[in-house]
Protein backbone atom coordinates (compact mmCIF):
# COMPACT_ATOMS: atom_id res chain seq x y z
CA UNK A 1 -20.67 20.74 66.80
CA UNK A 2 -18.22 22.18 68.88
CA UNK A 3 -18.06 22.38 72.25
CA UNK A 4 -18.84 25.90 72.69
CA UNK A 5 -22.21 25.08 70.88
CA UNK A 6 -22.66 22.19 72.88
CA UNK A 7 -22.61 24.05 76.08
CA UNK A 8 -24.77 27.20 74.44
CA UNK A 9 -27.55 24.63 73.60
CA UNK A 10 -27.17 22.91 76.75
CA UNK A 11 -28.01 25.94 78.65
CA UNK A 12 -30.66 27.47 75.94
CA UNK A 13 -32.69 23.98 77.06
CA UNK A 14 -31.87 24.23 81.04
CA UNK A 15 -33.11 28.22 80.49
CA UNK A 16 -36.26 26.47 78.56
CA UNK A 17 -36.97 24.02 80.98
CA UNK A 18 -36.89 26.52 84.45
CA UNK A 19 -39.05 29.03 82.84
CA UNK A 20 -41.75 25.79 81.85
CA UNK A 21 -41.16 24.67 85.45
CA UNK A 22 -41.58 28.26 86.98
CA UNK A 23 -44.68 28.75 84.97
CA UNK A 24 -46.35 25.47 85.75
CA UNK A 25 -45.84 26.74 89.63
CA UNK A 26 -47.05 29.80 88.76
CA UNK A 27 -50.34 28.41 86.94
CA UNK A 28 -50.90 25.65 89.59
CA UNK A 29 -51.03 28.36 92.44
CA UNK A 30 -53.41 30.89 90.43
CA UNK A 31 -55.61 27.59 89.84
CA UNK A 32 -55.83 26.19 92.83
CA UNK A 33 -55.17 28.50 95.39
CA UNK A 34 -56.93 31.43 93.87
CA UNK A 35 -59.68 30.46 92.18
CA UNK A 36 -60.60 27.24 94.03
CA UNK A 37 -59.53 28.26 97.62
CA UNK A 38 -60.73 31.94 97.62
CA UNK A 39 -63.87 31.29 95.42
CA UNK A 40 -65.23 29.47 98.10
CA UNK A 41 -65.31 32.52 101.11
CA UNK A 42 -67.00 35.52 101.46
CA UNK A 43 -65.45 38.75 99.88
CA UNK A 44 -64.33 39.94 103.79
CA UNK A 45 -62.68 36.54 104.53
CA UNK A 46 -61.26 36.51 100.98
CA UNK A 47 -59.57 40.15 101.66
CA UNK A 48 -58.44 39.25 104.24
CA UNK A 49 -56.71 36.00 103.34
CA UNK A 50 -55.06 37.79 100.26
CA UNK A 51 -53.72 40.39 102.69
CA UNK A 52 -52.33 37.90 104.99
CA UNK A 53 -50.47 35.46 101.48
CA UNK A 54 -49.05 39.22 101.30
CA UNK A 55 -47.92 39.73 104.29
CA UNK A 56 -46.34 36.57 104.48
CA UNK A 57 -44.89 36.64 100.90
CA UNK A 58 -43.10 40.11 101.77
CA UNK A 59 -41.20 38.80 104.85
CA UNK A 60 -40.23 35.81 103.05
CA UNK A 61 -36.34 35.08 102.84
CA UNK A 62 -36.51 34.45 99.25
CA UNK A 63 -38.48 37.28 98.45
């Protein structure tokens, strides 16, 4: 192998292994946070949670 390959499969698996870890965020949050969290309110107090996450998430630095 040279070293060109080396450093192609060495970011191919870095590239694998963020997208698994940004996906495993992604899935925690739906599971938890949406369908635990906001299962448990009423629809009103549910709205309005989701509207503030929103809110929040827009005025976020990385966002």
């Amino acid at each position: 192998m040279t070293t060109i390959d080396q450093l192609l499969f060495a970011l191919k698996l870095f590239t694998a292994l963020g997208c698994s870890l940004v996906a495993g965020v992604l899935f925690a949050f739906s599971t938890f946070v949406m369908n635990d969290a906001l299962a448990r309110l009423q629809p009103k107090e549910g709205i309005a949670a989701m509207q503030s996450i929103n809110i929040t998430g827009d005025q976020s630095v990385v966002y």
